[in-house]
PDB file of N, CA and C in Angstrom:
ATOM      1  N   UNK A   1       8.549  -8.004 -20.233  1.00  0.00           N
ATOM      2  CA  UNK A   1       8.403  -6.564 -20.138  1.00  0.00           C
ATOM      3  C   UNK A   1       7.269  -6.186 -19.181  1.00  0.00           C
ATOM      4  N   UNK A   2       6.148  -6.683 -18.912  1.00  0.00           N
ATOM      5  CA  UNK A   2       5.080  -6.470 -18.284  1.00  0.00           C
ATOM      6  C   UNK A   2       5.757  -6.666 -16.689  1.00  0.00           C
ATOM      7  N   UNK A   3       6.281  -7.685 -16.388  1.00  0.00           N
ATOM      8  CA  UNK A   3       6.853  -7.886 -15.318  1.00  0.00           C
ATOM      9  C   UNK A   3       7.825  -6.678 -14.885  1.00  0.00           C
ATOM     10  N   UNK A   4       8.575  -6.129 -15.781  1.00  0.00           N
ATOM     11  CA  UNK A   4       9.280  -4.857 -15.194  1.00  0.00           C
ATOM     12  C   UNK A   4       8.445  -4.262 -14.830  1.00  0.00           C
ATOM     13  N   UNK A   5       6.961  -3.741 -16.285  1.00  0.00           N
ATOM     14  CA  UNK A   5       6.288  -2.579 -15.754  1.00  0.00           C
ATOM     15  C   UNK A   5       5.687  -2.326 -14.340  1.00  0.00           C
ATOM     16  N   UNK A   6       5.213  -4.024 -13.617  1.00  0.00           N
ATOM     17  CA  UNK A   6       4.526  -4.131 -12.718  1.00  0.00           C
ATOM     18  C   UNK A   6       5.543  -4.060 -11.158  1.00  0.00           C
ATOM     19  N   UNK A   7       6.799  -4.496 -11.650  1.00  0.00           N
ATOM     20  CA  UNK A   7       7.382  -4.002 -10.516  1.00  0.00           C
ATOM     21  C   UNK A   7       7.925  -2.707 -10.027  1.00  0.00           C
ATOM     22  N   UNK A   8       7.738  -1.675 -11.348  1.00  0.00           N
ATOM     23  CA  UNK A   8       8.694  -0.428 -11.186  1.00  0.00           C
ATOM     24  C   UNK A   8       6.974   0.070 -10.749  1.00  0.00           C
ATOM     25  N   UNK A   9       5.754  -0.033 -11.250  1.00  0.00           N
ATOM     26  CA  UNK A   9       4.343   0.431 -10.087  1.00  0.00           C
ATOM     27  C   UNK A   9       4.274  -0.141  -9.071  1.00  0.00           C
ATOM     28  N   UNK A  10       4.744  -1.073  -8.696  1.00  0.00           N
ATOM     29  CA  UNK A  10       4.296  -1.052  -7.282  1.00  0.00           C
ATOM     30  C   UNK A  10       5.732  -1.303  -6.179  1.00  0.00           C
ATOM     31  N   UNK A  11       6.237  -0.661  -6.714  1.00  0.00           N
ATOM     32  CA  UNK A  11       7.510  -0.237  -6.260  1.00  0.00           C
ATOM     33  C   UNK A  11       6.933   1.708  -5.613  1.00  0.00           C
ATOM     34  N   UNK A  12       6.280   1.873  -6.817  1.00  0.00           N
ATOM     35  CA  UNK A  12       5.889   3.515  -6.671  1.00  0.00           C
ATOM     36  C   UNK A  12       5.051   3.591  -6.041  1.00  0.00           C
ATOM     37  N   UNK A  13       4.069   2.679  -5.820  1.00  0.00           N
ATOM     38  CA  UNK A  13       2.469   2.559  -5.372  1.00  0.00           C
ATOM     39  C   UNK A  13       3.287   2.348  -3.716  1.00  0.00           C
ATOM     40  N   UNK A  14       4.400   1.356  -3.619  1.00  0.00           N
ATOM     41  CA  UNK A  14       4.394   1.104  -2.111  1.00  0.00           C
ATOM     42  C   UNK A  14       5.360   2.706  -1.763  1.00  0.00           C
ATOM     43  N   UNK A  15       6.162   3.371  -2.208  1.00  0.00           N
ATOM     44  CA  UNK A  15       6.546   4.544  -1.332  1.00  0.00           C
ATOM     45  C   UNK A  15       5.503   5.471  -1.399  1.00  0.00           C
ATOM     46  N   UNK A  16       4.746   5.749  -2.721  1.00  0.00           N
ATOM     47  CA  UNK A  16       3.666   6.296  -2.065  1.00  0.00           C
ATOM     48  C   UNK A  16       2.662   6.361  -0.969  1.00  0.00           C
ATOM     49  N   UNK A  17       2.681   4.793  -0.737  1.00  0.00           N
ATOM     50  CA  UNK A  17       1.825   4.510   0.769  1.00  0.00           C
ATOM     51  C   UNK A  17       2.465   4.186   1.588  1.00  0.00           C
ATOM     52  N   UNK A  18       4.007   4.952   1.987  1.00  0.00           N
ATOM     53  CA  UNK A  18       4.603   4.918   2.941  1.00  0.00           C
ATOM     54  C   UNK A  18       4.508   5.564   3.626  1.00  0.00           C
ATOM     55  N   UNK A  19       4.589   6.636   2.445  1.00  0.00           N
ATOM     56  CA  UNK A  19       4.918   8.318   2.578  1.00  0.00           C
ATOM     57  C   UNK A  19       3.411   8.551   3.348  1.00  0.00           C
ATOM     58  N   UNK A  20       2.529   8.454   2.610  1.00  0.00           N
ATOM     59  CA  UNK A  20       1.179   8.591   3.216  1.00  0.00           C
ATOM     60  C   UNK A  20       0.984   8.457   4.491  1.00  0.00           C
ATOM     61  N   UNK A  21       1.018   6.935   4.892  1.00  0.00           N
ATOM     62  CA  UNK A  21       1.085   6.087   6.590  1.00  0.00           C
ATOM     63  C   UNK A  21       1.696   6.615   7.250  1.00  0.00           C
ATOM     64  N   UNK A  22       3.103   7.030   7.183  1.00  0.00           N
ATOM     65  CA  UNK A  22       4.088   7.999   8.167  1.00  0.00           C
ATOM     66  C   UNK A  22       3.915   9.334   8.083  1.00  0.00           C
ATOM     67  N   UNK A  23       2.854   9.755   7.490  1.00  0.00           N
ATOM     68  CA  UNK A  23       2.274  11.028   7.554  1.00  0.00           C
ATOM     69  C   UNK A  23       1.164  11.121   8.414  1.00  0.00           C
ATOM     70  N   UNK A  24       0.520  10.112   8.585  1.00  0.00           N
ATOM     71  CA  UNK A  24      -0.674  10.140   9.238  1.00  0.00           C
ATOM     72  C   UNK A  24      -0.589   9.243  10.358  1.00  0.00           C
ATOM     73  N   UNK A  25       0.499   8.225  10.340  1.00  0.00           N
ATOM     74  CA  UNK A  25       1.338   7.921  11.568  1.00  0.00           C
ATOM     75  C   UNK A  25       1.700   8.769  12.455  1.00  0.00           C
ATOM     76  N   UNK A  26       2.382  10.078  11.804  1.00  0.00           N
ATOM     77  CA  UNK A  26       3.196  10.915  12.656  1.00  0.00           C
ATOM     78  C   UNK A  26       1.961  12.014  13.522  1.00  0.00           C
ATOM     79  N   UNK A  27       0.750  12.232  12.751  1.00  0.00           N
ATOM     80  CA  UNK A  27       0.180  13.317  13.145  1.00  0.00           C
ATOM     81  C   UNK A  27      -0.984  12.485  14.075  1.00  0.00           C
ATOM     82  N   UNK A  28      -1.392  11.248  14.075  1.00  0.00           N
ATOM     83  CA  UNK A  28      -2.245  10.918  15.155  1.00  0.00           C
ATOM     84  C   UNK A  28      -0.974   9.944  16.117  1.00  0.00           C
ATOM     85  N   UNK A  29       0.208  11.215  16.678  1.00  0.00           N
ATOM     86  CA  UNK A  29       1.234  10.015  17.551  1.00  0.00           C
ATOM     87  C   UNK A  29       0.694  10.691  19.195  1.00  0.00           C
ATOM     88  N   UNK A  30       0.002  11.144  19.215  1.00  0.00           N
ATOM     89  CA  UNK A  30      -0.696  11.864  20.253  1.00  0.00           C
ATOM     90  C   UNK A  30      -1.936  11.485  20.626  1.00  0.00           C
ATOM     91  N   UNK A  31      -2.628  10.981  19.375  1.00  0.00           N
ATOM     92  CA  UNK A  31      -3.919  10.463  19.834  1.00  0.00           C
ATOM     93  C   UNK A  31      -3.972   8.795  20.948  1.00  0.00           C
ATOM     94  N   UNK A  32      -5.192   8.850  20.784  1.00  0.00           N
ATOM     95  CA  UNK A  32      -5.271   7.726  22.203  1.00  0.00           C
ATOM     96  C   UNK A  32      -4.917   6.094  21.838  1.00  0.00           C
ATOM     97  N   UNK A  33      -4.149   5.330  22.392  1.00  0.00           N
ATOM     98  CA  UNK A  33      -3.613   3.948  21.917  1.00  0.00           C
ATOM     99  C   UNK A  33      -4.685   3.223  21.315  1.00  0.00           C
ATOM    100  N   UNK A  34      -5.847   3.191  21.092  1.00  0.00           N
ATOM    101  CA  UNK A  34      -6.774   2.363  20.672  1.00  0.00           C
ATOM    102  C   UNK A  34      -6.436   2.966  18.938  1.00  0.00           C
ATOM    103  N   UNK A  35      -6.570   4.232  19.014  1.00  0.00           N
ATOM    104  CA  UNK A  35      -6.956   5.166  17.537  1.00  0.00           C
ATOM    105  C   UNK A  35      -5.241   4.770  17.156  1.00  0.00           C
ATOM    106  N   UNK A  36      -4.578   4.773  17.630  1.00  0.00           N
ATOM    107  CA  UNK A  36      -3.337   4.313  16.902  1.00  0.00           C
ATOM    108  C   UNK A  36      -3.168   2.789  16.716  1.00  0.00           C
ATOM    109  N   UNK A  37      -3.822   1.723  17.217  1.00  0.00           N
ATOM    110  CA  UNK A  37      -3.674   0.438  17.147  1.00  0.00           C
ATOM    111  C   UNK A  37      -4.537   0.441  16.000  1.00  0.00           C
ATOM    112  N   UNK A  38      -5.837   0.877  15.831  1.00  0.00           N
ATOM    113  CA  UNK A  38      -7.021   0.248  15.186  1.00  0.00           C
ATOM    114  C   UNK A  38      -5.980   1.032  13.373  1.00  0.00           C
ATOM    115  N   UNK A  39      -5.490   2.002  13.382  1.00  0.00           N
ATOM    116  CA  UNK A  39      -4.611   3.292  12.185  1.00  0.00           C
ATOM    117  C   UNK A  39      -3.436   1.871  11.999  1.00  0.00           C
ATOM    118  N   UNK A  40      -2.695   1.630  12.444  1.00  0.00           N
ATOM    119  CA  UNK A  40      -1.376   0.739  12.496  1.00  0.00           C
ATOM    120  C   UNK A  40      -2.246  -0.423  11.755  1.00  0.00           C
ATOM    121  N   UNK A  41      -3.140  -1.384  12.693  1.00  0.00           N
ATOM    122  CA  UNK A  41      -3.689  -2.459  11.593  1.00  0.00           C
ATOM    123  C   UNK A  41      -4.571  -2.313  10.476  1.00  0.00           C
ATOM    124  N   UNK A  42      -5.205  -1.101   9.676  1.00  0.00           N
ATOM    125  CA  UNK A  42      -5.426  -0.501   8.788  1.00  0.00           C
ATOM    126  C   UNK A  42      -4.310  -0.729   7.344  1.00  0.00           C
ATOM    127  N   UNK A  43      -3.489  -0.258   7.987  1.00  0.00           N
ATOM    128  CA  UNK A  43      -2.407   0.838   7.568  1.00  0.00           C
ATOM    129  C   UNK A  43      -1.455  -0.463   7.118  1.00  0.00           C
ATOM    130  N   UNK A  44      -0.816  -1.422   8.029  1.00  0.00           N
ATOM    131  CA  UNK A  44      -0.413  -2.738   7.424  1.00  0.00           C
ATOM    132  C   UNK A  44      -1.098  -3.841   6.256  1.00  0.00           C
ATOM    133  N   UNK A  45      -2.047  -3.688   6.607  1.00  0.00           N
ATOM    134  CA  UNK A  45      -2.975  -4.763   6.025  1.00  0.00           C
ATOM    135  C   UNK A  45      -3.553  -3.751   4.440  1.00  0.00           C
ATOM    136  N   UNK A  46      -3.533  -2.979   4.316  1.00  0.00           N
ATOM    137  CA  UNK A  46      -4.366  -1.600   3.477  1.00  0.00           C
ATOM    138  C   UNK A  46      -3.041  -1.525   2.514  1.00  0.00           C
ATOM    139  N   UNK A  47      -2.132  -1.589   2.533  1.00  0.00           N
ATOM    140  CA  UNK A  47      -1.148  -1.434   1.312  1.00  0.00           C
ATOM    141  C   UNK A  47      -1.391  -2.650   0.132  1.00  0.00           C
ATOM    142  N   UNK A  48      -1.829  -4.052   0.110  1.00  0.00           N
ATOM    143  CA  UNK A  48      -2.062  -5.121  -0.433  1.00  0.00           C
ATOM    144  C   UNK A  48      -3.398  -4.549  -1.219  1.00  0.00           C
ATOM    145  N   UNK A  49      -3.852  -3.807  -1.233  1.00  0.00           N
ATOM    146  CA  UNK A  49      -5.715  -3.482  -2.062  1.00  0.00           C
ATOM    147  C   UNK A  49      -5.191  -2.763  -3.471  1.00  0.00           C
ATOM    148  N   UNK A  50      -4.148  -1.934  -3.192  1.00  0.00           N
ATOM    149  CA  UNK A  50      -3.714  -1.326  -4.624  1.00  0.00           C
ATOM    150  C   UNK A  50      -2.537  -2.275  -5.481  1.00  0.00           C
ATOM    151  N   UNK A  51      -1.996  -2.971  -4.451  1.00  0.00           N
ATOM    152  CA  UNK A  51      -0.832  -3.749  -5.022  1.00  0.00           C
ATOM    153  C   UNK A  51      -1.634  -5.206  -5.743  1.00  0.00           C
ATOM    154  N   UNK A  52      -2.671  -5.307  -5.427  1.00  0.00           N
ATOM    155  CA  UNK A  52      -3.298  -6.674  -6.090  1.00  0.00           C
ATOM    156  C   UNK A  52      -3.445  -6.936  -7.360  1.00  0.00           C
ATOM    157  N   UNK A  53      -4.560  -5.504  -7.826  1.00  0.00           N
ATOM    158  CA  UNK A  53      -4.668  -5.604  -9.693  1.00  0.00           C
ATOM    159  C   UNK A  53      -3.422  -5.292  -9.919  1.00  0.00           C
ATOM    160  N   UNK A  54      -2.650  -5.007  -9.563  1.00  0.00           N
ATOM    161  CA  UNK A  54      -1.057  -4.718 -10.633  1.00  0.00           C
ATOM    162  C   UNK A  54      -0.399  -6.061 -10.681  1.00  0.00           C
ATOM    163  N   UNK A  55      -0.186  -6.840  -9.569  1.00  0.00           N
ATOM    164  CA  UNK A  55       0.332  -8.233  -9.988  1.00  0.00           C
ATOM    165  C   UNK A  55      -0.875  -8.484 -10.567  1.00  0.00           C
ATOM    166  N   UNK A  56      -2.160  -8.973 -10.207  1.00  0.00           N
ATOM    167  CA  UNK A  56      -2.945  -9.683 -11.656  1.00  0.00           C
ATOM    168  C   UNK A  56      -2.647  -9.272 -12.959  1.00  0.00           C
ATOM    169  N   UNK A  57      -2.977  -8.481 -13.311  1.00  0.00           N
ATOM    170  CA  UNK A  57      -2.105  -8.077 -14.568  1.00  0.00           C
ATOM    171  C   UNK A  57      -0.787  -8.480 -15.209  1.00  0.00           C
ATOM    172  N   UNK A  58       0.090  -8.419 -13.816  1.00  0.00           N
ATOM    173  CA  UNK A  58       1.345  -8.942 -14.413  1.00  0.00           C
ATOM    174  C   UNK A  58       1.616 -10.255 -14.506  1.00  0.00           C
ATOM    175  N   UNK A  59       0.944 -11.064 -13.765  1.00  0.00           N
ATOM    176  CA  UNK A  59       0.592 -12.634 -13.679  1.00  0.00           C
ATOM    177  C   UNK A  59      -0.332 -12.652 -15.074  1.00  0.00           C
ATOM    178  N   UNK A  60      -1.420 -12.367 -15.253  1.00  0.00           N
ATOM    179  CA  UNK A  60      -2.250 -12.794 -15.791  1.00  0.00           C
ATOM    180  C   UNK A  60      -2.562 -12.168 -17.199  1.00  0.00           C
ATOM    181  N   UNK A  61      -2.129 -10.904 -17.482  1.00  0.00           N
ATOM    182  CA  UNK A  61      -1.977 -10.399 -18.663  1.00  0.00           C
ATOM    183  C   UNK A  61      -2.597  -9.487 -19.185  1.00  0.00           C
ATOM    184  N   UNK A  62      -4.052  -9.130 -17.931  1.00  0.00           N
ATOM    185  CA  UNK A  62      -4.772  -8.376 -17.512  1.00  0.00           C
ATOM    186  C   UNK A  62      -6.185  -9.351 -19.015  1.00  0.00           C
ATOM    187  N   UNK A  63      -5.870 -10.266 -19.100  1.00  0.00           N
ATOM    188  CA  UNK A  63      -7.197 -11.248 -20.063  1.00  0.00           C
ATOM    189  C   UNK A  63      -8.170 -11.539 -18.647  1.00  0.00           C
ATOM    190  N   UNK A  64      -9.499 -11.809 -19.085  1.00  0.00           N
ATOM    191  CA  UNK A  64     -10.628 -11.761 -18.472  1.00  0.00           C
ATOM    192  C   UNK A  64     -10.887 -13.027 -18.264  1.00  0.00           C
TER     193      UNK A  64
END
């Protein structure tokens, strides 16, 4: 059961930070290629920080 719970959050956690990124994707698509390279590798790498404690938990049982 924990294993469902953890996949139906970060199932939610990742369209939430889709939705987010292609929001803020879309509005700096004008700004200068550096500010969109440095936003893009942010933005890839930055979805894994909220998705971490939810698998620990679901791996681990959330015990200390």
């Amino acid at each position: 059961m924990r294993k469902l719970i953890a996949m139906l959050a970060i199932c939610g956690v990742l369209i939430g930070y889709i939705v987010i990124a292609a929001t803020i994707g879309s509005k700096i698509a004008h700004a200068p290629i550096w500010l969109q390279t440095v936003f893009y590798i942010i933005a890839g790498i930055g979805w894994a920080l909220p998705i971490m404690p939810i698998m620990w938990w679901a791996e681990r049982g959330g015990k200390s």
